[in-house]
N, C-alpha and C. Protein backbone atom coordinates (compact mmCIF):
# COMPACT_ATOMS: atom_id res chain seq x y z
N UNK A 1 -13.46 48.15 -53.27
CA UNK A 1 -12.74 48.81 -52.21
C UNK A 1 -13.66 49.63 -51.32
N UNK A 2 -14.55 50.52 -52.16
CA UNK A 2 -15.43 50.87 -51.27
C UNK A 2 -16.47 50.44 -50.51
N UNK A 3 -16.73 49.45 -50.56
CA UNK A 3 -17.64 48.44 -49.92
C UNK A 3 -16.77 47.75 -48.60
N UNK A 4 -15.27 47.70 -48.83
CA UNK A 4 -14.17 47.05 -47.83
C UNK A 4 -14.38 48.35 -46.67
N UNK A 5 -13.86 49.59 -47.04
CA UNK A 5 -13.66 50.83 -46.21
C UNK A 5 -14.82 50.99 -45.45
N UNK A 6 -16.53 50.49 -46.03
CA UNK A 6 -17.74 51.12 -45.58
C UNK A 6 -17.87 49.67 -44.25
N UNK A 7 -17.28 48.42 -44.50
CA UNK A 7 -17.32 47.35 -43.60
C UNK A 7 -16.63 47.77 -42.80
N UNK A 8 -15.43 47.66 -42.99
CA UNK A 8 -14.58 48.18 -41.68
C UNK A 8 -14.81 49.32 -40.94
N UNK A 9 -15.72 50.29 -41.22
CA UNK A 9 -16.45 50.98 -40.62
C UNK A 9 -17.48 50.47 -39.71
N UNK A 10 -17.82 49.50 -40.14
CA UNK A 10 -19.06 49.64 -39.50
C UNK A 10 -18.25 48.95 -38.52
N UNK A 11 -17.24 47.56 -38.45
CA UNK A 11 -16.80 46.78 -37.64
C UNK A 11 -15.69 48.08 -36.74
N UNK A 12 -15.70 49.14 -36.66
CA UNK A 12 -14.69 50.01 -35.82
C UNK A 12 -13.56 50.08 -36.18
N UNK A 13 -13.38 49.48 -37.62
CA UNK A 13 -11.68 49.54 -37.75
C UNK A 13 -11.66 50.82 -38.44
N UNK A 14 -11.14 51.99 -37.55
CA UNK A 14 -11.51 53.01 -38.35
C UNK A 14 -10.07 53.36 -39.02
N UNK A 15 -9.03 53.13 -38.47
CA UNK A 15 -7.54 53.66 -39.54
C UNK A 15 -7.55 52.25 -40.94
N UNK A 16 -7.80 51.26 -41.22
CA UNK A 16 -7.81 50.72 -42.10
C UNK A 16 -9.21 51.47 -42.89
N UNK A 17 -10.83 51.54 -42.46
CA UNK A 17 -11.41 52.28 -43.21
C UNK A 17 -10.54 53.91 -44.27
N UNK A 18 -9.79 54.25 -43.21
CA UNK A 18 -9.10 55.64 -43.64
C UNK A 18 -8.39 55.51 -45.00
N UNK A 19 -7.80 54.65 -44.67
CA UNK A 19 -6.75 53.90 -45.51
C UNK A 19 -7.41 54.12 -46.85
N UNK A 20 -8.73 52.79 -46.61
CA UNK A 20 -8.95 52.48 -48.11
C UNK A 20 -9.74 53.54 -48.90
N UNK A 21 -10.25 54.48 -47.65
CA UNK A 21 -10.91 55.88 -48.48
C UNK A 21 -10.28 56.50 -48.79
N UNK A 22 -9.28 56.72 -48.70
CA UNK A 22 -8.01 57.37 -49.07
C UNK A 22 -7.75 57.45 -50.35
N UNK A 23 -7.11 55.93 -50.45
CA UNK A 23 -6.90 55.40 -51.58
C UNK A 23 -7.96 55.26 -52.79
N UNK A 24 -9.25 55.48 -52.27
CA UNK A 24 -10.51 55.32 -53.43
C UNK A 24 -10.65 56.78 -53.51
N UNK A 25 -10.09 57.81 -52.65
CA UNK A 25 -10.20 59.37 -53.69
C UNK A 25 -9.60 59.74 -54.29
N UNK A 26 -8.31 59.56 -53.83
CA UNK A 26 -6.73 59.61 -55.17
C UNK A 26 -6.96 58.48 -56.35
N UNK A 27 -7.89 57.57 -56.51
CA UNK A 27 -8.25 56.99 -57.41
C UNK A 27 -8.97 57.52 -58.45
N UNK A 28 -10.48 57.97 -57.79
CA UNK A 28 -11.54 59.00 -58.38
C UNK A 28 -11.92 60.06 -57.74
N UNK A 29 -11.44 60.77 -57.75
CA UNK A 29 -11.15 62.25 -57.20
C UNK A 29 -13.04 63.20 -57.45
N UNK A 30 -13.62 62.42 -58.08
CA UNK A 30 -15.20 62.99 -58.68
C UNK A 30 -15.93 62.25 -57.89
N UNK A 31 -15.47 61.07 -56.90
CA UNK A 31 -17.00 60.01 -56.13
C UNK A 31 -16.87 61.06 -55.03
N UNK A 32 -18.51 60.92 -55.12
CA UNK A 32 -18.87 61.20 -53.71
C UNK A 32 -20.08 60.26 -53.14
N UNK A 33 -20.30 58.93 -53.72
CA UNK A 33 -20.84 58.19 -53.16
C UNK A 33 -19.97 57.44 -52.22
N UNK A 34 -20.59 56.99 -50.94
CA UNK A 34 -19.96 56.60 -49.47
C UNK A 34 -18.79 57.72 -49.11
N UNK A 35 -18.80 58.37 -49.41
CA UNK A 35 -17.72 59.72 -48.71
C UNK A 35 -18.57 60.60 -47.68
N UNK A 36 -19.64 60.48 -47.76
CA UNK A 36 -20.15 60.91 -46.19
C UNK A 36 -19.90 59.53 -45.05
N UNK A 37 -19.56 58.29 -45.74
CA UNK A 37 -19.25 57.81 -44.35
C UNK A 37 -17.48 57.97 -44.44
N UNK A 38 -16.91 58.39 -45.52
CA UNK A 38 -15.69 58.38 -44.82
C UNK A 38 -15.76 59.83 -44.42
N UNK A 39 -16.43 60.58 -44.26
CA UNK A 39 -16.21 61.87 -43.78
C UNK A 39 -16.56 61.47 -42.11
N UNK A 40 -17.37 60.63 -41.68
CA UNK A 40 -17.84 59.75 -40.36
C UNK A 40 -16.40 59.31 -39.61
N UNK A 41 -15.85 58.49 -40.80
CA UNK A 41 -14.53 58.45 -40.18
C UNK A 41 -13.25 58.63 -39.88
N UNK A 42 -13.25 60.18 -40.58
CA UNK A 42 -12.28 61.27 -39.96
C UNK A 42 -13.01 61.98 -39.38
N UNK A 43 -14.23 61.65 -38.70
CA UNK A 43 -14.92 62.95 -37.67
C UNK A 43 -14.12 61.94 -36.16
N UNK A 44 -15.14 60.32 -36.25
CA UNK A 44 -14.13 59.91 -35.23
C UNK A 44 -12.74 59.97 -34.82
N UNK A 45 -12.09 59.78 -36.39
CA UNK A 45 -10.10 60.10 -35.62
C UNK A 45 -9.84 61.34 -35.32
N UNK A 46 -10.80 62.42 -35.16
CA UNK A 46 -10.72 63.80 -35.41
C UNK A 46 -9.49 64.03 -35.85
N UNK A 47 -9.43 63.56 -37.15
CA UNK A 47 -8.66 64.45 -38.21
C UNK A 47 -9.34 65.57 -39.32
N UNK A 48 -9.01 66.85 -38.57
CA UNK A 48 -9.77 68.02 -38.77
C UNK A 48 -9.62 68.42 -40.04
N UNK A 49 -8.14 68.46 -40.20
CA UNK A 49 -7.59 69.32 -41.60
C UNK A 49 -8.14 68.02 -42.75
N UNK A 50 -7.93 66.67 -42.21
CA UNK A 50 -8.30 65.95 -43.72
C UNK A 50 -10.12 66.33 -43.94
N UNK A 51 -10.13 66.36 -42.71
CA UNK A 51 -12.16 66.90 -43.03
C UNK A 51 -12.33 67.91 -44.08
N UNK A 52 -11.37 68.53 -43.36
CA UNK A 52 -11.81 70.05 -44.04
C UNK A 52 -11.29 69.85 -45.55
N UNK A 53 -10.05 69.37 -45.98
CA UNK A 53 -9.83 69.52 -47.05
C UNK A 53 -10.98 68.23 -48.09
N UNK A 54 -11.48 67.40 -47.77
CA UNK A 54 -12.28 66.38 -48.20
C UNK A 54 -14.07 67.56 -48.36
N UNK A 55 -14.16 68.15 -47.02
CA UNK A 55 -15.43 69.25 -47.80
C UNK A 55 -15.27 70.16 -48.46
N UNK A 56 -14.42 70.81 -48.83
CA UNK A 56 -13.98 71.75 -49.49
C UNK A 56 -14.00 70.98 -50.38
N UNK A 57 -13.69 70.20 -51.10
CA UNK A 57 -13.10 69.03 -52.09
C UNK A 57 -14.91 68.75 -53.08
N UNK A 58 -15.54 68.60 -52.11
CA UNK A 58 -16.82 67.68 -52.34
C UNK A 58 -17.63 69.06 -52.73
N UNK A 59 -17.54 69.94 -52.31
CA UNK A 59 -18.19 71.14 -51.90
C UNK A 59 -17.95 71.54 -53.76
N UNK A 60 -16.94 71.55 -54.53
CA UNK A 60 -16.57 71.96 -55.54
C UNK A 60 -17.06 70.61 -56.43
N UNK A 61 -17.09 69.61 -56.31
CA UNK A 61 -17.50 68.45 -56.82
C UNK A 61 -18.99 68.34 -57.61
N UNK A 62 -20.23 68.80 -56.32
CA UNK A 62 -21.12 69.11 -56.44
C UNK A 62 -21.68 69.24 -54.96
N UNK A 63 -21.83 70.58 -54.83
CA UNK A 63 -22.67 71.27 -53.43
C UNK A 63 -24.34 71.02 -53.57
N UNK A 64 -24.71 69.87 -54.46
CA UNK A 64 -26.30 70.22 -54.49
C UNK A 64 -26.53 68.61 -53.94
N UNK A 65 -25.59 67.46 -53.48
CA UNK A 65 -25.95 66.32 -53.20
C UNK A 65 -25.72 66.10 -51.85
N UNK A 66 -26.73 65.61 -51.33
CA UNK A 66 -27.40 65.23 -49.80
C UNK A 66 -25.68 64.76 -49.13
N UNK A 67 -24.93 63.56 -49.98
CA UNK A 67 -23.77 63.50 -49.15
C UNK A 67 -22.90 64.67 -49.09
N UNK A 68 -22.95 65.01 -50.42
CA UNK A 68 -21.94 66.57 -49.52
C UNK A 68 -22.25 67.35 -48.61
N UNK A 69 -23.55 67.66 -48.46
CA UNK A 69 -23.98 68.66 -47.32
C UNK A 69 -24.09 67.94 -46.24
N UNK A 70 -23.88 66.42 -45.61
CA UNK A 70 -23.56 65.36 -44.84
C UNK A 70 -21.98 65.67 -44.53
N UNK A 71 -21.24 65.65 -45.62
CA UNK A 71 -19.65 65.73 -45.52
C UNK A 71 -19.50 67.05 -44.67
N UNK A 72 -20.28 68.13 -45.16
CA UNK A 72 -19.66 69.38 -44.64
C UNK A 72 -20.37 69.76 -43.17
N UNK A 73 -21.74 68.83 -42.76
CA UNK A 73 -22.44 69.48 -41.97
C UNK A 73 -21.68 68.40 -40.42
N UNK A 74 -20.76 67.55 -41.03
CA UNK A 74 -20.00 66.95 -40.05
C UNK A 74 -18.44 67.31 -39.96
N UNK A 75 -18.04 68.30 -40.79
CA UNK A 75 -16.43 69.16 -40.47
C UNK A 75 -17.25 70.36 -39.97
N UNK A 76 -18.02 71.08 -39.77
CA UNK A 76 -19.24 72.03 -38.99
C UNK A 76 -18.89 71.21 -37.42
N UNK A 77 -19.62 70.47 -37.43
CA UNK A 77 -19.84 69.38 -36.32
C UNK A 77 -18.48 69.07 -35.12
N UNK A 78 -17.62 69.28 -35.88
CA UNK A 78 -15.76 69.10 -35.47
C UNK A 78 -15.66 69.55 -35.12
N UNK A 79 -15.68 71.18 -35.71
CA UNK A 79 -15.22 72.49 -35.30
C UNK A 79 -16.32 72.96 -34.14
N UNK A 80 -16.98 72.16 -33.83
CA UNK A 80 -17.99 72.80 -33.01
C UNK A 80 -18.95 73.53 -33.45
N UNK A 81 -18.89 74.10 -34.38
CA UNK A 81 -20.00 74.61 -34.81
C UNK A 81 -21.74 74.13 -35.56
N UNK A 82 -21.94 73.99 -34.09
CA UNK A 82 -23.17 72.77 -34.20
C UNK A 82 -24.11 73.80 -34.99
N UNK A 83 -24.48 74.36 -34.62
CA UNK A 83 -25.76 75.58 -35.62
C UNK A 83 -25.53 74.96 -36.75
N UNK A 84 -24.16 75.31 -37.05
CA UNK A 84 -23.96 75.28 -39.16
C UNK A 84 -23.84 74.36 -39.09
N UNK A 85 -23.46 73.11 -38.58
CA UNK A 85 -23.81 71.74 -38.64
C UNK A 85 -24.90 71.24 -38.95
N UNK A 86 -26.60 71.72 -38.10
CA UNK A 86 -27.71 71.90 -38.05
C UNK A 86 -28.14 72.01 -39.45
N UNK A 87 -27.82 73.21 -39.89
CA UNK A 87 -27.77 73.84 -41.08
C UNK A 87 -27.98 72.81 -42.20
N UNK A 88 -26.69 72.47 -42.06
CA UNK A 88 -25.79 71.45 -43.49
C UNK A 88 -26.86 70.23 -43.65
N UNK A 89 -27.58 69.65 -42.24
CA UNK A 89 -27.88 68.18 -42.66
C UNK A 89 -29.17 68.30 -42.64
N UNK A 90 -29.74 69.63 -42.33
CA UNK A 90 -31.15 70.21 -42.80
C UNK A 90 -31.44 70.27 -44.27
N UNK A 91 -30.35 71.11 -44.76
CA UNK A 91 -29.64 70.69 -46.50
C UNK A 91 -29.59 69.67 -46.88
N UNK A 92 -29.32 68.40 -46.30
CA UNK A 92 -28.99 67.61 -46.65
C UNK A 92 -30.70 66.52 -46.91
N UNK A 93 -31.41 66.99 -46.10
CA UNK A 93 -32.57 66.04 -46.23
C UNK A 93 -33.75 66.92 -46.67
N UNK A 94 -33.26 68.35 -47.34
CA UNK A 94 -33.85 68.75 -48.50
C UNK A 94 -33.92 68.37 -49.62
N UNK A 95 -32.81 67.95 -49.80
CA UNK A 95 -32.75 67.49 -51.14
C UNK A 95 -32.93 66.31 -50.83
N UNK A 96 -32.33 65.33 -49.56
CA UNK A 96 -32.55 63.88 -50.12
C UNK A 96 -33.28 63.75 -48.80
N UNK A 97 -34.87 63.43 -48.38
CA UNK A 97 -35.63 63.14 -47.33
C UNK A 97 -35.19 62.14 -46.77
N UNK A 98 -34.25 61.31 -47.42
CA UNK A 98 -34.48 59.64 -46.82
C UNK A 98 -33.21 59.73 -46.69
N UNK A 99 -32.40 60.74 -46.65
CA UNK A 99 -30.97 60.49 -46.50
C UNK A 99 -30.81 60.04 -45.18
N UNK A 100 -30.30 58.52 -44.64
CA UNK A 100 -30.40 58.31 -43.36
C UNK A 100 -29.49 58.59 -42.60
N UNK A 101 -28.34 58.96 -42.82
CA UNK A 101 -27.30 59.18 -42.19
C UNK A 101 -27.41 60.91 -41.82
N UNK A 102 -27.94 61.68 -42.36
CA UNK A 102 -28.24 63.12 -42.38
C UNK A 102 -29.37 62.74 -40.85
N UNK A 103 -30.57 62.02 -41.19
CA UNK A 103 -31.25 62.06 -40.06
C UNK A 103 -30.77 61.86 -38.85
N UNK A 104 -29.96 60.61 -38.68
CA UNK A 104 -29.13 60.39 -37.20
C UNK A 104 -28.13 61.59 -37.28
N UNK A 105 -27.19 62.00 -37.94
CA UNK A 105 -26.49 62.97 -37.42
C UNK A 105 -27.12 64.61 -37.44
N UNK A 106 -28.13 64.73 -37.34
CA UNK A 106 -29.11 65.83 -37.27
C UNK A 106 -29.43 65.19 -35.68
N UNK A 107 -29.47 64.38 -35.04
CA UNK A 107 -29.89 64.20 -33.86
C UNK A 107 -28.59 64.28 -33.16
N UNK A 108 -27.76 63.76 -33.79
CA UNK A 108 -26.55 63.66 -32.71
C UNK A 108 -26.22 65.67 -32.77
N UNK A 109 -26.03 66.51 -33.43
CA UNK A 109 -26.28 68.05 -33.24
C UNK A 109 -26.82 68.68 -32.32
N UNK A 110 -28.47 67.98 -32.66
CA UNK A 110 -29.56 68.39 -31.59
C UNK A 110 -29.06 68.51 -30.19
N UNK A 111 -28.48 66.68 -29.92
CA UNK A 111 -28.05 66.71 -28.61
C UNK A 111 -26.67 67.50 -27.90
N UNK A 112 -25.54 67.62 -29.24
CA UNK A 112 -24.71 68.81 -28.50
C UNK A 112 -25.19 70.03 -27.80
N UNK A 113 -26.29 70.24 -29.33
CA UNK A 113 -27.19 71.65 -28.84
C UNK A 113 -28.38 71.56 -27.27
N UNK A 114 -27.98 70.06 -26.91
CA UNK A 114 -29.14 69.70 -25.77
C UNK A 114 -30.61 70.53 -26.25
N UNK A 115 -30.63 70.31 -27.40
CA UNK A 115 -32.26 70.65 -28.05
C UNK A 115 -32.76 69.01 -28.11
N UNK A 116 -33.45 68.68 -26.79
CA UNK A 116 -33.30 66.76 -26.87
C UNK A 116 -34.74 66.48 -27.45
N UNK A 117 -35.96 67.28 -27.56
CA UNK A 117 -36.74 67.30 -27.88
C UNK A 117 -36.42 67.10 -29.82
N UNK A 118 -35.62 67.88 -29.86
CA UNK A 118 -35.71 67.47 -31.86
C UNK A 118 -34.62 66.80 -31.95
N UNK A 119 -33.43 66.23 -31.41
CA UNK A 119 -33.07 65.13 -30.64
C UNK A 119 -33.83 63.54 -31.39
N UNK A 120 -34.79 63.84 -29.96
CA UNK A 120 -35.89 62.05 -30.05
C UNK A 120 -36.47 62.32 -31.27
N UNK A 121 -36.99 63.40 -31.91
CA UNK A 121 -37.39 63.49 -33.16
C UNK A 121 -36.64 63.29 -34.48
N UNK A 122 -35.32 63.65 -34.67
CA UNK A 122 -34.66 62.76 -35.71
C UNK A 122 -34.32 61.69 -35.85
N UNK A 123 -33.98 61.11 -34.10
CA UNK A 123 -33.63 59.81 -34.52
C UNK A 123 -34.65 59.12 -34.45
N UNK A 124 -36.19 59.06 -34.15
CA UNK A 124 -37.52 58.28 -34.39
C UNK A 124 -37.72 58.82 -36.03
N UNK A 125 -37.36 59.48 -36.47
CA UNK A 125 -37.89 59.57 -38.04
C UNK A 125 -36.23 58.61 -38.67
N UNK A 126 -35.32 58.44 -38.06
CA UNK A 126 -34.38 58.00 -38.90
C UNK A 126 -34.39 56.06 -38.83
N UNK A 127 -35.13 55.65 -37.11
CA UNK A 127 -35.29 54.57 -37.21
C UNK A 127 -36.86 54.07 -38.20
N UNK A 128 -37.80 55.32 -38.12
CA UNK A 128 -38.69 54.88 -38.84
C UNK A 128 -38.67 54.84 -40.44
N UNK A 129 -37.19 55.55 -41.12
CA UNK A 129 -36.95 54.96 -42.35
C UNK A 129 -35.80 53.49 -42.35
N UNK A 130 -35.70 53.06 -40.97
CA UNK A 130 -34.58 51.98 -41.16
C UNK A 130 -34.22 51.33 -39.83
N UNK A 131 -35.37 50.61 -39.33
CA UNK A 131 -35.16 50.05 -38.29
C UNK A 131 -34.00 49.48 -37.72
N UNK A 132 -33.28 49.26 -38.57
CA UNK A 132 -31.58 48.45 -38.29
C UNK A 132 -30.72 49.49 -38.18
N UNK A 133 -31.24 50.79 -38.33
CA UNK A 133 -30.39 51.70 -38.03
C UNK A 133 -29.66 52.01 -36.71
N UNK A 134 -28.59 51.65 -35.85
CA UNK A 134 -28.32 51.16 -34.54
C UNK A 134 -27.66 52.41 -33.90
N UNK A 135 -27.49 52.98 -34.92
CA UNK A 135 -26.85 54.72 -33.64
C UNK A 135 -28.12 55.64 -33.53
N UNK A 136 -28.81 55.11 -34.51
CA UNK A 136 -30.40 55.74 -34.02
C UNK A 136 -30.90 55.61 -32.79
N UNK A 137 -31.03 54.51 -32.64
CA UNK A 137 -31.71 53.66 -31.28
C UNK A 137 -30.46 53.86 -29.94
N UNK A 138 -29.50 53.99 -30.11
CA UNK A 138 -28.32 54.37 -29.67
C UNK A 138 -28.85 55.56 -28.95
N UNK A 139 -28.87 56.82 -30.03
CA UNK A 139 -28.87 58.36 -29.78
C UNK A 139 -30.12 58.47 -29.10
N UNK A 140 -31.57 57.31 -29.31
CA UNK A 140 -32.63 57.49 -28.78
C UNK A 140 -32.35 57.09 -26.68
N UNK A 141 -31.59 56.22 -26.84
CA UNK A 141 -31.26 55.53 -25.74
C UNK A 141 -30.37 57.09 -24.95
N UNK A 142 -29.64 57.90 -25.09
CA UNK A 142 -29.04 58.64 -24.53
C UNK A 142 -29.98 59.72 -24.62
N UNK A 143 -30.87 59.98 -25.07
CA UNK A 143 -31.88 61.57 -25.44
C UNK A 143 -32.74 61.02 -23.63
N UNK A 144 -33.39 59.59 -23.75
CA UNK A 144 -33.82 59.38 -21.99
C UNK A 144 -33.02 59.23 -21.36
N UNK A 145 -31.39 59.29 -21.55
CA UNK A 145 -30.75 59.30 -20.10
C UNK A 145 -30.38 60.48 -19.79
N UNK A 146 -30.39 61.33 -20.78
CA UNK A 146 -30.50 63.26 -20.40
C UNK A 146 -31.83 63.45 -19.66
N UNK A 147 -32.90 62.55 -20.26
CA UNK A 147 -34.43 63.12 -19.73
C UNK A 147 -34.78 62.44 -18.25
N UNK A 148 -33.60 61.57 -17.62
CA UNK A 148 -33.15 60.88 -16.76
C UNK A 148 -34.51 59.94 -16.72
N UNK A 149 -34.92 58.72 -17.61
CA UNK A 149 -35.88 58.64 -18.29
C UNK A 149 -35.38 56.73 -18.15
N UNK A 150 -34.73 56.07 -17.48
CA UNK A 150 -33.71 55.18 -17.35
C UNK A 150 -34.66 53.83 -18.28
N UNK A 151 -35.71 53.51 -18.03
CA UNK A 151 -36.45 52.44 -18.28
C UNK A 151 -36.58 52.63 -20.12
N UNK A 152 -37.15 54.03 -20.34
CA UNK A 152 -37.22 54.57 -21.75
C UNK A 152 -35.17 53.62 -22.33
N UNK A 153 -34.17 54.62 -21.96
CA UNK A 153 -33.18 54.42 -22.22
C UNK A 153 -32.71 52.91 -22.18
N UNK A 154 -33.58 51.86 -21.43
CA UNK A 154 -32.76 50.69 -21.62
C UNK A 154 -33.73 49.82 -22.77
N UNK A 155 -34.88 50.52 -22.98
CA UNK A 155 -35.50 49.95 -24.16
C UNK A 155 -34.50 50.23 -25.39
N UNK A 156 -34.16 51.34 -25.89
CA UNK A 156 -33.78 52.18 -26.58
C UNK A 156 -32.05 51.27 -26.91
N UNK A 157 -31.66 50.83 -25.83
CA UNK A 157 -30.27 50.14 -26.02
C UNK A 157 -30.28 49.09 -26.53
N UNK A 158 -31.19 48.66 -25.46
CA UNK A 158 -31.40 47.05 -26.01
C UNK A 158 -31.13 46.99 -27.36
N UNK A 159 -32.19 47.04 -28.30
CA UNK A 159 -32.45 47.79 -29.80
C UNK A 159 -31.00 48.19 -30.26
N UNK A 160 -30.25 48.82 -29.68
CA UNK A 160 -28.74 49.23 -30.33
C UNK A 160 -28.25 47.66 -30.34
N UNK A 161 -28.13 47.81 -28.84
CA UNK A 161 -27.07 46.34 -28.36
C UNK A 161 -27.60 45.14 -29.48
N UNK A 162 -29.19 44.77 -29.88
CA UNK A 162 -29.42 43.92 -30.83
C UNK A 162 -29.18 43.91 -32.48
N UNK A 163 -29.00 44.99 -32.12
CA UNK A 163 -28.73 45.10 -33.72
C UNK A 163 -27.02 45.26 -33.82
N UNK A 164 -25.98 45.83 -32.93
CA UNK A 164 -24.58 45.85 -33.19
C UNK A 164 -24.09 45.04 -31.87
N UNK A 165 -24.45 43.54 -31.62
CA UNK A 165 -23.88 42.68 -30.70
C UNK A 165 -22.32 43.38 -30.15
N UNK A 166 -21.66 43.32 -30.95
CA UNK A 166 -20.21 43.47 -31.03
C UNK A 166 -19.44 44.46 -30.57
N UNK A 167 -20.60 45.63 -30.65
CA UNK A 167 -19.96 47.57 -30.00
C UNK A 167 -20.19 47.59 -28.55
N UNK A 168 -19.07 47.66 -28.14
CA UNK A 168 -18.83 47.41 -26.51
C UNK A 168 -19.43 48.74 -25.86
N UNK A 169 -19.64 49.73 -26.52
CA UNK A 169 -20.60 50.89 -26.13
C UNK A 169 -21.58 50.69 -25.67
N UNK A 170 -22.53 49.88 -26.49
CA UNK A 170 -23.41 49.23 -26.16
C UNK A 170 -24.17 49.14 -25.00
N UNK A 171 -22.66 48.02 -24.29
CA UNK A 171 -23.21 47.06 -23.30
C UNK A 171 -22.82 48.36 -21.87
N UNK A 172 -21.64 49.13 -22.67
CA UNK A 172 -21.49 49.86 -21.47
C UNK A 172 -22.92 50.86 -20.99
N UNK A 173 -23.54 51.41 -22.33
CA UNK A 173 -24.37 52.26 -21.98
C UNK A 173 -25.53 51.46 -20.95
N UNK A 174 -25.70 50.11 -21.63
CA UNK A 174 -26.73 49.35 -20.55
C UNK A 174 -26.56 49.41 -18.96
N UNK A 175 -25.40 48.38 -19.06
CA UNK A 175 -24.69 48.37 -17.88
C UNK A 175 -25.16 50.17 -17.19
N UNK A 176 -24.70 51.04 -17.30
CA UNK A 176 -24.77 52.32 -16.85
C UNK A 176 -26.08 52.55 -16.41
N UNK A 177 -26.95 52.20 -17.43
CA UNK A 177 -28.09 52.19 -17.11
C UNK A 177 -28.95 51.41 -15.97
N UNK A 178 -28.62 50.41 -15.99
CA UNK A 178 -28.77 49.27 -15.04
C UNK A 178 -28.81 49.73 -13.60
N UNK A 179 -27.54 50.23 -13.68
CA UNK A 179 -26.90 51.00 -12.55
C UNK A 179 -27.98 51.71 -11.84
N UNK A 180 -27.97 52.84 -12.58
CA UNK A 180 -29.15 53.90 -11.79
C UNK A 180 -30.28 53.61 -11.59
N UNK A 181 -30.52 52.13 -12.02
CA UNK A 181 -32.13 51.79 -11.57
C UNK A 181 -32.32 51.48 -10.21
């Protein structure tokens, strides 16, 4: 089941992902393996209160593993509170360096915080543990269209767009890009 919820994630089906994470915590109420990506996908439906009650949850589970401080440093992230967001997934790749999902969403922070400089720096350390990593190259692609940097940014997509054909984001961010050349 959890392998179903972490696919349909990745393919955008995010209320069937919900679903089956759902159903795999009222199952085992103690996993917290792949629950930082379903914590990913109640950040997208911004469903706040299930965030919150899922870190609070994990937080009591065990507060010393890289996904919980992932879980909590993205209900931080919701509430706006990017600093303690910052915080959490700084935590989070204390304990686990290679945690890759901590690295891209440590960049996506940066850039709320328009700190774009450590920004291009998480997500180049997050594609350099995982080249297929595609919101990396994504987040790298938007850090040069803040730096109005357009040529940088359509390298940077490409790289998304090749690795997730299918995310119509993608093509829009290109397209956009295209544009201003």
């Amino acid at each position: 089941k959890s392998q179903m919820a972490v696919t349909n994630y990745g393919s955008r089906k995010f209320d069937e992902s919900c679903r089956l994470f759902k159903q795999i915590s009222v199952q085992d109420p103690y996993r917290l393996d792949d629950m930082d990506t379903y914590s990913n996908v109640l950040f997208v439906l911004e469903l706040k209160a299930d965030l919150s009650h899922l870190a609070h949850h994990v937080l009591t589970v065990d507060k010393y593993r890289s996904q919980t401080c992932c879980i909590v440093g993205n209900y931080c992230g919701l509430r706006g509170d990017h600093e303690k967001a910052v915080l959490y997934f700084k935590r989070a790749l204390l304990l686990d360096s290679h945690c890759l999902p901590a690295w891209t969403l440590l960049g996506h922070e940066y850039m709320e915080l328009k700190n774009i400089s450590a920004a291009v720096e998480t997500y180049q350390k997050a594609v350099d543990l995982d080249p297929r990593e595609f919101k990396a190259w994504y987040g790298l692609g938007q850090t040069y269209e803040v730096l109005r940097m357009p040529l940088y940014s359509l390298y940077y997509y490409k790289k998304a767009l090749f690795l997730q054909p299918q995310d119509s984001r993608m093509l829009v961010a290109l397209g956009g890009t295209y544009e201003k050349l």
